[in-house]
C-alpha atoms as a PDB file:
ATOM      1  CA  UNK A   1    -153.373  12.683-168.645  1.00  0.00           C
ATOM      2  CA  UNK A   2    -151.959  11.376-165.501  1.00  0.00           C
ATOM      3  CA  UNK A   3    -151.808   7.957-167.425  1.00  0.00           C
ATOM      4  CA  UNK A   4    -148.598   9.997-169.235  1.00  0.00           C
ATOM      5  CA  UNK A   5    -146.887  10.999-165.713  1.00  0.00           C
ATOM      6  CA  UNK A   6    -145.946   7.289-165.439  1.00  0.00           C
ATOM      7  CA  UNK A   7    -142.598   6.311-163.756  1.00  0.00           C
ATOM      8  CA  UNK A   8    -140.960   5.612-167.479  1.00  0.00           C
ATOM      9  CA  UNK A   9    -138.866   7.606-168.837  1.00  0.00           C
ATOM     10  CA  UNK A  10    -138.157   9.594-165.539  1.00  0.00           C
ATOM     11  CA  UNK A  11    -133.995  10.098-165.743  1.00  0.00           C
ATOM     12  CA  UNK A  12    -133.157  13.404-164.574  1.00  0.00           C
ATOM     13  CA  UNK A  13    -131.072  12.747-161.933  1.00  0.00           C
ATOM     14  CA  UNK A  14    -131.284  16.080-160.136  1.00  0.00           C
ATOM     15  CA  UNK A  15    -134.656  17.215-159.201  1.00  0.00           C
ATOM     16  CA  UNK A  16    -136.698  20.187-161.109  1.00  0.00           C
ATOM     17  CA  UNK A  17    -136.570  23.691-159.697  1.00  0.00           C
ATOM     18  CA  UNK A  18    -139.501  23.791-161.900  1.00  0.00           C
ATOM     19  CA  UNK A  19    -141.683  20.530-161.056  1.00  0.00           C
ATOM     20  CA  UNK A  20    -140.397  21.381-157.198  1.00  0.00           C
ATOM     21  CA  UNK A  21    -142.426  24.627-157.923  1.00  0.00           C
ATOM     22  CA  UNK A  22    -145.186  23.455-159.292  1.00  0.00           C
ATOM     23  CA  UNK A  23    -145.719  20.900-157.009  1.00  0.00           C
ATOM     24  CA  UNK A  24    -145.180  23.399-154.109  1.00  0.00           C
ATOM     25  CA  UNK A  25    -148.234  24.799-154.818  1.00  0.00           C
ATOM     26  CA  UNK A  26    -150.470  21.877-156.140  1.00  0.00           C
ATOM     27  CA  UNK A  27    -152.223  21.212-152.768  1.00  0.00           C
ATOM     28  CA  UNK A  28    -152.381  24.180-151.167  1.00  0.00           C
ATOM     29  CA  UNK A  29    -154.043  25.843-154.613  1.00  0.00           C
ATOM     30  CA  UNK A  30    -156.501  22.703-154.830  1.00  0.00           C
ATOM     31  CA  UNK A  31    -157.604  23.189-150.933  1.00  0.00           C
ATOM     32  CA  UNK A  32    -158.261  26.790-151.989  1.00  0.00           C
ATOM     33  CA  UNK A  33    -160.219  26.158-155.183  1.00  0.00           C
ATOM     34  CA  UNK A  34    -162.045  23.839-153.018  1.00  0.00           C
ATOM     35  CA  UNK A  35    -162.930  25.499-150.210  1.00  0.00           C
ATOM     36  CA  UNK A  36    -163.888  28.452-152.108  1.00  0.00           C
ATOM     37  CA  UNK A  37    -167.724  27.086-152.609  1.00  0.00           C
ATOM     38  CA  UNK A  38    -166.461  24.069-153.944  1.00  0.00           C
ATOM     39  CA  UNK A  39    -165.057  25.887-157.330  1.00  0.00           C
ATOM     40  CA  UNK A  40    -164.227  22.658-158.846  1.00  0.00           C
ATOM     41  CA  UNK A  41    -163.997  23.918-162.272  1.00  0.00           C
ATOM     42  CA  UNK A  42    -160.797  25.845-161.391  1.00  0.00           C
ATOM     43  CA  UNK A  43    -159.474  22.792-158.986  1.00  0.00           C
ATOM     44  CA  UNK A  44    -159.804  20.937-162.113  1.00  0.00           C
ATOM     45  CA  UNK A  45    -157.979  23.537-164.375  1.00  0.00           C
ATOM     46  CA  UNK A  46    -155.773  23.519-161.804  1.00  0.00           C
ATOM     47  CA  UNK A  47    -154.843  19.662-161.700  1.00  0.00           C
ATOM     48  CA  UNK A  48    -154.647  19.772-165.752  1.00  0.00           C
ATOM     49  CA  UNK A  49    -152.560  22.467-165.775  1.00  0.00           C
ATOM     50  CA  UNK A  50    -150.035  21.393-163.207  1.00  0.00           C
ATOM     51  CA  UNK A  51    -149.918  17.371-164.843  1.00  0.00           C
ATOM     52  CA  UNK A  52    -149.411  18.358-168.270  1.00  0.00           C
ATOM     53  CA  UNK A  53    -146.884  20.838-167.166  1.00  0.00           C
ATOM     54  CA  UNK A  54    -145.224  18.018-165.413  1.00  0.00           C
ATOM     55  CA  UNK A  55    -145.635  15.709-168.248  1.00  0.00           C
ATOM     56  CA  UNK A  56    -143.800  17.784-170.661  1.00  0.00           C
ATOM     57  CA  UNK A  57    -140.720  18.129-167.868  1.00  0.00           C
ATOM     58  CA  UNK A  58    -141.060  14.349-167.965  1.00  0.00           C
ATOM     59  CA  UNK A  59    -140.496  14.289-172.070  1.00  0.00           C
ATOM     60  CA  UNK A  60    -137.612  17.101-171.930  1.00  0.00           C
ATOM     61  CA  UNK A  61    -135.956  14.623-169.192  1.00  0.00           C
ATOM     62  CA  UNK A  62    -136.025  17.646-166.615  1.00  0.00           C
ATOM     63  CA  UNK A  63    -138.305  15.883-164.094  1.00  0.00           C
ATOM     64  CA  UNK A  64    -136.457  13.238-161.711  1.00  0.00           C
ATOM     65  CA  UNK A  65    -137.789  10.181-159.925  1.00  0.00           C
ATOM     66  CA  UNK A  66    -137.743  12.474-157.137  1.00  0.00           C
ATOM     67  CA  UNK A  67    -140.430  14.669-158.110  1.00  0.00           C
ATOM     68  CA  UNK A  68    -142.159  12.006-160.034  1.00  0.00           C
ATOM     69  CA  UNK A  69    -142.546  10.273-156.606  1.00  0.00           C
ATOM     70  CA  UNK A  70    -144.107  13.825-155.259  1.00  0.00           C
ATOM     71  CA  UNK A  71    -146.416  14.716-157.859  1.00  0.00           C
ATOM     72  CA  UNK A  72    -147.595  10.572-157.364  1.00  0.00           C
ATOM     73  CA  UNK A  73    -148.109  10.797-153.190  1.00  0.00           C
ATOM     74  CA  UNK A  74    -150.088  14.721-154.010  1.00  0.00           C
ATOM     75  CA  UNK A  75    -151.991  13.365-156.979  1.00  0.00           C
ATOM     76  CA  UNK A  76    -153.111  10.579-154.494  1.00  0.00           C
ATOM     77  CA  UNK A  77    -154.026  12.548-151.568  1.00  0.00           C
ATOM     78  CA  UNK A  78    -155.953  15.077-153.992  1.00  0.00           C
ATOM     79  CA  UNK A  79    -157.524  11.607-155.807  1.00  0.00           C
ATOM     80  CA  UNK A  80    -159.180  10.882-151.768  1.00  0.00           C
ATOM     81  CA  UNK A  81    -161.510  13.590-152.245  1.00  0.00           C
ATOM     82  CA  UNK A  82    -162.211  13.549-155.949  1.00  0.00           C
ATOM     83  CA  UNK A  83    -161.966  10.105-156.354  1.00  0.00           C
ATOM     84  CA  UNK A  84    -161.668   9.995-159.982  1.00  0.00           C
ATOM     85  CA  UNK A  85    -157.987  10.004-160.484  1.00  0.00           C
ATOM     86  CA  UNK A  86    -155.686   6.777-159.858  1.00  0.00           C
END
């Protein structure tokens, strides 16, 4: 999935109230998830949910390099714990 939130095809020019949100609340929700006994089922549903939701801004053109660069550095910090990622 993350293979699809690739810098191509990343034109908006003004950044996404939307992917701003979403992103917003990517790390703090996957700390939670994880510190709550390790539920990494949910940490996981969260990190699907939140990619393809970005993906699909990326297709309608709504997500700019901007928050393509963002979702990148949070999906990389997340990726040094699970390791599975990038």
């Amino acid at each position: 999935m993350v293979k699809n939130l690739n810098g191509r095809g990343v034109t908006a020019q003004k950044p996404s109230a939307r992917a701003k949100k979403l992103l917003a609340k990517l790390t703090a929700d996957f700390e939670e998830n994880m510190s709550n006994d390790l539920n990494i089922k949910e940490a996981f549903n969260l990190l699907f949910n939140t990619v393809s939701k970005l993906v699909i801004l990326k297709e309608k053109r709504k997500l700019s390099k901007k928050n393509f660069n963002e979702a990148i550095a949070k999906l990389r910090l997340i990726d040094q714990v699970l390791q599975i990622i990038f």
